[in-house]
N, C-alpha and C. Protein backbone atom coordinates (compact mmCIF):
# COMPACT_ATOMS: atom_id res chain seq x y z
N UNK A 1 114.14 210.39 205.17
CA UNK A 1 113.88 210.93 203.85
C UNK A 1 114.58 210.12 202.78
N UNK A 2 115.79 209.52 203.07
CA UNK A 2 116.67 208.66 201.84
C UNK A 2 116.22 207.48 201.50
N UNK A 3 115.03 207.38 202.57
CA UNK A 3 114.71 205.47 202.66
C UNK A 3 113.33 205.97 201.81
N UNK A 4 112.20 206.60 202.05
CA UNK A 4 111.79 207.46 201.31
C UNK A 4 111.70 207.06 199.49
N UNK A 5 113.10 208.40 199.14
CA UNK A 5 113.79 208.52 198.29
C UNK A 5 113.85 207.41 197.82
N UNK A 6 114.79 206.19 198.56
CA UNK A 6 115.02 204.78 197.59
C UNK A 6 113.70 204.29 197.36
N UNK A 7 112.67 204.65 197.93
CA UNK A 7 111.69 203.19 197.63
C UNK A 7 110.81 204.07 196.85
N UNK A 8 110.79 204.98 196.64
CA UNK A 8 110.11 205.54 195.35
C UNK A 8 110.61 205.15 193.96
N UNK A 9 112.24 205.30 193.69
CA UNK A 9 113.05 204.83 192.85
C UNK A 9 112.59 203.29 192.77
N UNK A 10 112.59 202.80 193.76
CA UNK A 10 112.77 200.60 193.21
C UNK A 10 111.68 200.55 192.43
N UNK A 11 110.62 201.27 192.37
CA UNK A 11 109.53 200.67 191.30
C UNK A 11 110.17 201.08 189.98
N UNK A 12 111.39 201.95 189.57
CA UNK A 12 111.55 201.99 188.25
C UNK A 12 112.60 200.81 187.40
N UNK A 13 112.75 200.05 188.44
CA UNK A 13 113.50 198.41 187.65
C UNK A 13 115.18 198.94 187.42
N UNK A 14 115.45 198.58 186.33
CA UNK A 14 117.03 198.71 185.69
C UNK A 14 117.27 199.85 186.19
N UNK A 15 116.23 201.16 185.76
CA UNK A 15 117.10 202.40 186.28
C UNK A 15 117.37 202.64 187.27
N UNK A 16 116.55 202.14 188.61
CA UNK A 16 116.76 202.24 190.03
C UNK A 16 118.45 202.31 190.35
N UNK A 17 118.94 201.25 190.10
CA UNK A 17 120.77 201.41 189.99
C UNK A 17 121.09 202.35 189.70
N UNK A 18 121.00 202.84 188.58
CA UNK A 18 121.59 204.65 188.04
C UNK A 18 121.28 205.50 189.19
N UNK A 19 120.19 205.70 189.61
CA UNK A 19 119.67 206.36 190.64
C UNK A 19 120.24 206.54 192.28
N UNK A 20 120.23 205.11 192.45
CA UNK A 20 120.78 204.34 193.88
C UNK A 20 122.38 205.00 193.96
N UNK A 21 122.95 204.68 192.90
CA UNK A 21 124.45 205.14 193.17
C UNK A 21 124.59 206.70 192.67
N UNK A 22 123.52 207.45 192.13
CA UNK A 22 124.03 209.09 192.20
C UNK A 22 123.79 209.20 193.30
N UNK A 23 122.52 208.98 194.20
CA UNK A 23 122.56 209.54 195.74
C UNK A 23 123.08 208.91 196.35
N UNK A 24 124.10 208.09 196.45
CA UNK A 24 124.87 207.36 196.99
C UNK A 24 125.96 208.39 197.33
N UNK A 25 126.74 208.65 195.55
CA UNK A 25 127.21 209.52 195.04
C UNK A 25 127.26 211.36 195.77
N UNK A 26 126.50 211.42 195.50
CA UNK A 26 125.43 212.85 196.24
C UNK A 26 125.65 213.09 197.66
N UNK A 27 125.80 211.58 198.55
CA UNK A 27 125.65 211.33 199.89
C UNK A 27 126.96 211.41 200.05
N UNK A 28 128.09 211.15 199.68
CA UNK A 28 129.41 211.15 199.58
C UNK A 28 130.32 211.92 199.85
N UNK A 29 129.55 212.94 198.63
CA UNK A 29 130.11 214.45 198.22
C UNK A 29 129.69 215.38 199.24
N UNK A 30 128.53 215.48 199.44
CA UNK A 30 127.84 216.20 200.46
C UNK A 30 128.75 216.05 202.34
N UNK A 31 128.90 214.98 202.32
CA UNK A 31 129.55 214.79 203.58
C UNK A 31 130.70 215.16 203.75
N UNK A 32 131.42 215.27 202.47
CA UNK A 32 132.72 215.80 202.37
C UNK A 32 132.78 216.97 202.56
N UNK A 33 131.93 217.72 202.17
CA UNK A 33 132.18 219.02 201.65
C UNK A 33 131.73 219.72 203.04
N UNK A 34 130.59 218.96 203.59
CA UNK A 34 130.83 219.29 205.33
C UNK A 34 131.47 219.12 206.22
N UNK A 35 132.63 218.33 206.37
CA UNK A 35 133.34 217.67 206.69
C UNK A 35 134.98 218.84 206.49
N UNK A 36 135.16 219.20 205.65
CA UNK A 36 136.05 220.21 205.75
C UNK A 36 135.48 221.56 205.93
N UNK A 37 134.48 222.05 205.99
CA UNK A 37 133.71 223.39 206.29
C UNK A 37 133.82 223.20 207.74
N UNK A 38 133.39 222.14 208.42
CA UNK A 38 133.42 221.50 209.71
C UNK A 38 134.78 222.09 210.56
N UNK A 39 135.77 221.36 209.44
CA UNK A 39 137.25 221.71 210.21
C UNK A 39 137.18 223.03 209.88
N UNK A 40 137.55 223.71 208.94
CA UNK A 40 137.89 225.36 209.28
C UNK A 40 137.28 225.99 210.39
N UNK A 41 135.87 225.36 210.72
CA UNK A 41 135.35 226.45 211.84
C UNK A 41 135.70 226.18 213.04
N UNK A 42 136.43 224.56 213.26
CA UNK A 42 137.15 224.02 214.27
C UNK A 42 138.54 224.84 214.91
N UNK A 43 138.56 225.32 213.30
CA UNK A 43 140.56 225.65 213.37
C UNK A 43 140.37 227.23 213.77
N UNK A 44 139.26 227.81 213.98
CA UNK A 44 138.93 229.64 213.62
C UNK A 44 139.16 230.29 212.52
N UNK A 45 139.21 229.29 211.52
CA UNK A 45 139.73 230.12 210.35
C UNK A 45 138.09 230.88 209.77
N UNK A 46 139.16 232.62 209.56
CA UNK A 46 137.96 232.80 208.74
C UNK A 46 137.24 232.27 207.27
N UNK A 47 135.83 232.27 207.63
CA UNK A 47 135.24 231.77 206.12
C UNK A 47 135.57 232.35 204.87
N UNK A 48 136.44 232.10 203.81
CA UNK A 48 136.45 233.87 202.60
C UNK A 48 135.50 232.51 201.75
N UNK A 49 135.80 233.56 200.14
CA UNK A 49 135.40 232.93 199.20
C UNK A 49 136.65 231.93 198.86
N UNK A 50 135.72 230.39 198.11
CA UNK A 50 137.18 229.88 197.91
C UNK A 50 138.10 229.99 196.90
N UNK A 51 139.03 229.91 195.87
CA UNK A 51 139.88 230.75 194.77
C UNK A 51 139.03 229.89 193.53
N UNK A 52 138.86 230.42 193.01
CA UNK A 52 138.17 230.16 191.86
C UNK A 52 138.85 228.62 190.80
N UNK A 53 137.94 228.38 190.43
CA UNK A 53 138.26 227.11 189.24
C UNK A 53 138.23 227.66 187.99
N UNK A 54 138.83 227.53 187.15
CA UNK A 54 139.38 228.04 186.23
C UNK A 54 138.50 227.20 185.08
N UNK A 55 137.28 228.12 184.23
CA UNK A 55 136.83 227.26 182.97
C UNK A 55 137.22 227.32 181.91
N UNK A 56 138.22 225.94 181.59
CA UNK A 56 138.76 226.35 180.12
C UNK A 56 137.86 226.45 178.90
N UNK A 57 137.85 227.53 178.34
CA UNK A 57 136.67 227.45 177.10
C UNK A 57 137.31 227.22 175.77
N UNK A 58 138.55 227.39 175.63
CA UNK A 58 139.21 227.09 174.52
C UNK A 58 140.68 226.01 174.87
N UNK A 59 141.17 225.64 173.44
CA UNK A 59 142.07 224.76 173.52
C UNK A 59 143.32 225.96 173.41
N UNK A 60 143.07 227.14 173.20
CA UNK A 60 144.11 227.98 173.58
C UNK A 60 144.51 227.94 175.01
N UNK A 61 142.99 228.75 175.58
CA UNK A 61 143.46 228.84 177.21
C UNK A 61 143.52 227.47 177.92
N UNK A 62 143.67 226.20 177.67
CA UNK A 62 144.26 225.32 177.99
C UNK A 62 145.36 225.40 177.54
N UNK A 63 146.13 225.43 176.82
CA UNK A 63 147.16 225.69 176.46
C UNK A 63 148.13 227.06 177.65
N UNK A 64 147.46 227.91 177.58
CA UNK A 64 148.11 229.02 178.21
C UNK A 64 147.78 228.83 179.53
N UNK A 65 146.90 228.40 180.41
CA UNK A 65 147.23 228.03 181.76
C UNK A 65 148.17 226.58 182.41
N UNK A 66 148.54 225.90 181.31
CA UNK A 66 149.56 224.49 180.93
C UNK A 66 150.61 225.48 181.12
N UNK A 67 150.97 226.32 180.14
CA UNK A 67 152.35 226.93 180.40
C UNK A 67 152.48 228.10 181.29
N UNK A 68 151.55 228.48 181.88
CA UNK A 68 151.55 229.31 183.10
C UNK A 68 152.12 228.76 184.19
N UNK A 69 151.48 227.33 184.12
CA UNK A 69 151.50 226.80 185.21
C UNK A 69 152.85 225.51 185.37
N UNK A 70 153.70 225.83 184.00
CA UNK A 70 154.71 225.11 183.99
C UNK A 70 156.05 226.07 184.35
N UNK A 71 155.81 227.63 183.50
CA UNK A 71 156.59 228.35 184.15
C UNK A 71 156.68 228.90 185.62
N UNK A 72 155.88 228.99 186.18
CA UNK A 72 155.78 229.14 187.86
C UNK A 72 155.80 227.70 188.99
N UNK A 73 155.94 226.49 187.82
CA UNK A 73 155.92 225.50 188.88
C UNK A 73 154.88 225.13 189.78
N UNK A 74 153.42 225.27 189.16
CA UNK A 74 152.56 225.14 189.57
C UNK A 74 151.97 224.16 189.25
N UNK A 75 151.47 223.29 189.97
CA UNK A 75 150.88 221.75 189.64
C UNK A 75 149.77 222.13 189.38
N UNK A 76 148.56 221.12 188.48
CA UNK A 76 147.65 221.44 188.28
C UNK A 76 146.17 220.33 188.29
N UNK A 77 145.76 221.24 188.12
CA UNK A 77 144.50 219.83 188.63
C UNK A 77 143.35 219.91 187.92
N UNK A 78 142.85 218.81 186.74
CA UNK A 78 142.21 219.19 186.60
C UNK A 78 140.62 218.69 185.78
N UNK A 79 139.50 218.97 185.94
CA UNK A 79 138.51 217.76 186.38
C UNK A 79 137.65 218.54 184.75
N UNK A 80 137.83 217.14 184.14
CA UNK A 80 137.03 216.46 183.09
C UNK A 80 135.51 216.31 183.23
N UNK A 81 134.61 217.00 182.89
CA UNK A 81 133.37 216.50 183.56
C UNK A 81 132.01 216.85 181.86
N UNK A 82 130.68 216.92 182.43
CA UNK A 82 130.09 217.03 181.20
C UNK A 82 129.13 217.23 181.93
N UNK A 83 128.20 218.14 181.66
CA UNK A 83 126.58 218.54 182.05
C UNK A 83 125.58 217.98 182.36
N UNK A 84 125.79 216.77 181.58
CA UNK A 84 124.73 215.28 181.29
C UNK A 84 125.17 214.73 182.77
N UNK A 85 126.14 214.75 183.24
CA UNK A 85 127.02 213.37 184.25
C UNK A 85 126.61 213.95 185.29
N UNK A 86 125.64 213.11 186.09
CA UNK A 86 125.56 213.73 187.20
C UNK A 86 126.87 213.52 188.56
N UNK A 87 127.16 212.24 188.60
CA UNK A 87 128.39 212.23 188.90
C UNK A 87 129.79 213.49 189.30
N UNK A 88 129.72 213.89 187.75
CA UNK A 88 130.73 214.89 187.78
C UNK A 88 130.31 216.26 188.24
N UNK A 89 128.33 216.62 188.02
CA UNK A 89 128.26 217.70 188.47
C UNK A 89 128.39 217.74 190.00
N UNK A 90 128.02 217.19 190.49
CA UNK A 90 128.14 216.54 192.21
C UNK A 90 129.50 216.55 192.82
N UNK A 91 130.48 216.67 192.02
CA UNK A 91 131.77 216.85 192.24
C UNK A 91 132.30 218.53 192.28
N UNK A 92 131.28 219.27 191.89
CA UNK A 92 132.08 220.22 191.87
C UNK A 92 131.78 221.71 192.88
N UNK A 93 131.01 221.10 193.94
CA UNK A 93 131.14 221.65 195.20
C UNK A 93 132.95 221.13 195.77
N UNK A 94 132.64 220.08 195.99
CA UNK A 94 133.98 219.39 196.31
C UNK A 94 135.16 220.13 195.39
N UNK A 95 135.34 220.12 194.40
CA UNK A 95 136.58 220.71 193.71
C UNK A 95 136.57 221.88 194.05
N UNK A 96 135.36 223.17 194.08
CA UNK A 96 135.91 224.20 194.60
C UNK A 96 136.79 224.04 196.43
N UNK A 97 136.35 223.23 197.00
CA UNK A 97 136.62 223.25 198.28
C UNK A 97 138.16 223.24 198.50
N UNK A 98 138.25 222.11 196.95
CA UNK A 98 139.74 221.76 197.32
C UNK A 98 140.40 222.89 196.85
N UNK A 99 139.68 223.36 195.77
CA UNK A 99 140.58 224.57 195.45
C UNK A 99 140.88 225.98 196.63
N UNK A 100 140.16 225.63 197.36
CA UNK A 100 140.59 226.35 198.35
C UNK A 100 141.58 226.06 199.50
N UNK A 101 141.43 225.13 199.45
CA UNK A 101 142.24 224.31 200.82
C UNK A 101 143.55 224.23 199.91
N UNK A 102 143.89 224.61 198.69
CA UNK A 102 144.67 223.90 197.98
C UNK A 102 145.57 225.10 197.28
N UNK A 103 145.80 226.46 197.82
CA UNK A 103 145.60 227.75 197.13
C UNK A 103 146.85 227.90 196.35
N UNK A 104 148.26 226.90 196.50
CA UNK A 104 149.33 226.97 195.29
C UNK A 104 148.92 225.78 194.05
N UNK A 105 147.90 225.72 194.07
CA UNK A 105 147.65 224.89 192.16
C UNK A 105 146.74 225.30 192.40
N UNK A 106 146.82 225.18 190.50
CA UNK A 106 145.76 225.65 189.71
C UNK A 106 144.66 224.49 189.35
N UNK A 107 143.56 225.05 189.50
CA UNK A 107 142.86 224.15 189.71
C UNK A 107 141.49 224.50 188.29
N UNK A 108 141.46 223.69 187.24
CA UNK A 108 141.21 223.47 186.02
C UNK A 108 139.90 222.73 186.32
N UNK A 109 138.56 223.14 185.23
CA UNK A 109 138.02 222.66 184.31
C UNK A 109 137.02 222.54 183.20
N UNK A 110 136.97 221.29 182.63
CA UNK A 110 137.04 221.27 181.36
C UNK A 110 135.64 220.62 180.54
N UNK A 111 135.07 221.28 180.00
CA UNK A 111 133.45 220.46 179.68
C UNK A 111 134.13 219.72 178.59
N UNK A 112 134.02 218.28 178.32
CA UNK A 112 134.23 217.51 177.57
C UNK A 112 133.25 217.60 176.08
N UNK A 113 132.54 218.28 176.62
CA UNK A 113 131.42 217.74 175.01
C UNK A 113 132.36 219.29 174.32
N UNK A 114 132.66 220.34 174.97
CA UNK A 114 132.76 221.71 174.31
C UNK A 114 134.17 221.61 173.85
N UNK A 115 135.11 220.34 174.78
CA UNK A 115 136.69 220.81 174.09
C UNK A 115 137.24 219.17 174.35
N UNK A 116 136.54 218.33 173.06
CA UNK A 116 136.80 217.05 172.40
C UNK A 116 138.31 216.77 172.63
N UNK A 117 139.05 217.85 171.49
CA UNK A 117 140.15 217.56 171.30
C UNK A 117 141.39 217.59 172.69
N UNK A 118 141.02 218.27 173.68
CA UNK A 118 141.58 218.33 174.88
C UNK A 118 141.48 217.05 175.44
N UNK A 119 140.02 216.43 175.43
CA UNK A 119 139.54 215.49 176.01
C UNK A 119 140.53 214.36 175.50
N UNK A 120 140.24 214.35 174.20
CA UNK A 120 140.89 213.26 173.32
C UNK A 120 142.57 213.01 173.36
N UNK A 121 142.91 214.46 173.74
CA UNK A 121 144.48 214.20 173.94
C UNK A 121 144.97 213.54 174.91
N UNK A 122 143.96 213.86 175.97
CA UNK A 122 144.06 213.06 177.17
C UNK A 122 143.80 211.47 177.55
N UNK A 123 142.92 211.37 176.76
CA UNK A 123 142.70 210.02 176.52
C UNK A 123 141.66 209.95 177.82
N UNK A 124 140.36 211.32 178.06
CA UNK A 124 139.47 211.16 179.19
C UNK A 124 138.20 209.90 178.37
N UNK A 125 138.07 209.27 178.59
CA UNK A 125 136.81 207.99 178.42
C UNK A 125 135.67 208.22 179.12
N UNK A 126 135.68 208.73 180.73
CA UNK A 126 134.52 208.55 181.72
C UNK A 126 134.52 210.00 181.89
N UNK A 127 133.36 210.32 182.79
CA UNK A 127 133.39 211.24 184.00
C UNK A 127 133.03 210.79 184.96
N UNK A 128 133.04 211.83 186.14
CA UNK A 128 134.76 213.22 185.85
C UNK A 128 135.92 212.14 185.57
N UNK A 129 136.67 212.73 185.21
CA UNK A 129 138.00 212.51 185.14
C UNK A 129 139.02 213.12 185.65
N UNK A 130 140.12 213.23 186.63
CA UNK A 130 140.70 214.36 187.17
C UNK A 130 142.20 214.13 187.05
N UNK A 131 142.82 214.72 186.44
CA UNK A 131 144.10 214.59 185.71
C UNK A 131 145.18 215.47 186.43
N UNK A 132 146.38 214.99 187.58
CA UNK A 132 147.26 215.95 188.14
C UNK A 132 148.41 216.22 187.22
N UNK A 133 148.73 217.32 187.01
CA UNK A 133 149.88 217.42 186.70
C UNK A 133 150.54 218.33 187.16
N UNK A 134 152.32 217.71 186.68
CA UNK A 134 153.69 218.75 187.13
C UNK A 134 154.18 218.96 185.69
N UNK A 135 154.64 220.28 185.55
CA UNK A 135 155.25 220.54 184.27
C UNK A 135 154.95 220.27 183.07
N UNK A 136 153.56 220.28 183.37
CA UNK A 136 152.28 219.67 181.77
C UNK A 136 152.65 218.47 181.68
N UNK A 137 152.91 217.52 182.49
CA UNK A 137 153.17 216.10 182.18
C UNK A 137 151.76 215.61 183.17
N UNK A 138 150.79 214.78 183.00
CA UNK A 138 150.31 214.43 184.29
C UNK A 138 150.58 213.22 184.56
N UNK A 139 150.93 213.60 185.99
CA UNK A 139 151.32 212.34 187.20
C UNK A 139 150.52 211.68 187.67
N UNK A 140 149.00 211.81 187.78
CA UNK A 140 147.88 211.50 188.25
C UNK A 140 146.93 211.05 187.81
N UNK A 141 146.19 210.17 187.58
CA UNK A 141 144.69 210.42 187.01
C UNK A 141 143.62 209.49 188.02
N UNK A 142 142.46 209.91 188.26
CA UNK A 142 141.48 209.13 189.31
C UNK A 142 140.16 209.87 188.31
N UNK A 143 139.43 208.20 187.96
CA UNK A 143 138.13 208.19 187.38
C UNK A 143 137.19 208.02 188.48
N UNK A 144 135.94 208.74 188.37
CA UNK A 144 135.01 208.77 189.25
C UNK A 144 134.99 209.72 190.15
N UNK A 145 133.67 209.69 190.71
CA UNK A 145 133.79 210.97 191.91
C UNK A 145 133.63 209.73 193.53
N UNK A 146 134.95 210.15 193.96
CA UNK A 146 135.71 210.09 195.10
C UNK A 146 136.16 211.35 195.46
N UNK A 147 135.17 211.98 196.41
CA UNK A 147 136.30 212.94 196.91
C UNK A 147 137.49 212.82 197.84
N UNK A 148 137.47 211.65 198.66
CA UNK A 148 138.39 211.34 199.70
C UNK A 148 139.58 211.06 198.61
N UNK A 149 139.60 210.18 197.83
CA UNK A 149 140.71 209.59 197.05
C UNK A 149 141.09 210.86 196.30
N UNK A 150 140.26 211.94 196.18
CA UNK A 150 141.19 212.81 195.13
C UNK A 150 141.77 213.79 196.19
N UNK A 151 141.07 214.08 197.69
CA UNK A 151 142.09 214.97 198.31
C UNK A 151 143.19 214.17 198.86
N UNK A 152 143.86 212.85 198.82
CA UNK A 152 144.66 211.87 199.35
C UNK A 152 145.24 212.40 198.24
N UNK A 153 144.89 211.98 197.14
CA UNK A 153 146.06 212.16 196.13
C UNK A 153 146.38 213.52 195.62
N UNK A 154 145.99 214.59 195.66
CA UNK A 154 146.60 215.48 196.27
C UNK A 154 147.40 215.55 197.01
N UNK A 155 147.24 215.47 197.96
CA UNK A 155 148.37 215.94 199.32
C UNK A 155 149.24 214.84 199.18
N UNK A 156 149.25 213.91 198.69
CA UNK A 156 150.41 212.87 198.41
C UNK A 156 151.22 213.44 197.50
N UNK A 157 150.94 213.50 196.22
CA UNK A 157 151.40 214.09 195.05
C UNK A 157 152.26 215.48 195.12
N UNK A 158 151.47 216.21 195.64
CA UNK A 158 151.77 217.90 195.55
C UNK A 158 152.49 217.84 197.19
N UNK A 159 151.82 217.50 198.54
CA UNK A 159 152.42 218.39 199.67
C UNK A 159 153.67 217.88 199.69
N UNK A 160 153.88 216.52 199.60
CA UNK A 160 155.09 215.74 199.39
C UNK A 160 155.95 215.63 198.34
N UNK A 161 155.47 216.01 197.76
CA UNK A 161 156.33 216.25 196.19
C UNK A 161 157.05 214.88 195.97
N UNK A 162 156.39 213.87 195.86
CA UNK A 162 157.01 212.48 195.09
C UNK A 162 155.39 212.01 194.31
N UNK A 163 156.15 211.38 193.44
CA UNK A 163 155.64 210.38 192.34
C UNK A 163 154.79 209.25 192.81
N UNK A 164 153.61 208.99 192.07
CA UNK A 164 152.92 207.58 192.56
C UNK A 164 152.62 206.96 191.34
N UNK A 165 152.59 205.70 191.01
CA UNK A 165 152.13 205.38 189.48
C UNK A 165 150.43 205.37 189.61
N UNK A 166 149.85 205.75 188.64
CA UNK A 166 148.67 205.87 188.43
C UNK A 166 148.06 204.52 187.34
């Protein structure tokens, strides 16, 4: 079906590329996201729901889950994305997953077109964008959708609790 898929795409020239690397993209995410569903049923764990992602709709409640999550010492995570990007929407099977596998941080995000100035403080350019932080400082940032590289850096960052330069 993917071989299919590509050779319907090559007759559209330049855009074929855009195309080629979302289901690339698509193919990525998808494997991941089976890939740890895989292990829980390996481990007997029961299936629940996974803890929710948190949509910031204002530059308040960004603000107030920043200091929630600075007074409890809660790292945070949290993914930059936009409606248009397919990229980033494709990512966010994967982010809930992690947010489950992941149940002491808070796990954030943020539509870029709806909260500019968040975006802008951050200095997000692409999507997704996924920004870790400790104590509202972030320690982290990884452009693109990689899900392997963002659950590595996770569990580097947070299970281990040391620093990596980004």
């Amino acid at each position: 079906m993917s071989q299919t898929f590509l050779n319907d795409f090559k007759k559209m020239g330049p855009n074929f590329m855009f195309i080629q690397i979302s289901f690339s993209t698509y193919k990525l995410i998808t494997s991941f996201s089976e890939s740890l569903t895989k292990k829980e049923k390996m481990e007997g764990q029961k299936e629940t729901h996974p803890k929710p992602v948190f949509k910031i709709i204002s530059t308040e409640s960004w603000d107030s889950y920043i200091q929630e999550s600075k007074s409890h010492g809660t790292p945070v995570v949290a993914h930059f994305t936009a409606s248009w990007c397919i990229p980033s929407v494709a990512m966010n099977p994967c982010f809930e997953e992690l947010a489950f596998a992941f149940q002491d941080i808070t796990f954030l995000i943020v539509d870029v077109d709806d909260l500019k100035e968040i975006a802008s403080k951050y200095e997000v350019k692409a999507m997704p964008t996924f920004l870790l932080m400790k104590d509202g400082v972030v320690v982290g940032r990884l452009v693109g959708a990689n899900p392997d590289e963002m659950k590595k850096r996770i569990e580097t960052l947070f299970q281990s609790n040391t620093e990596f330069v980004v």
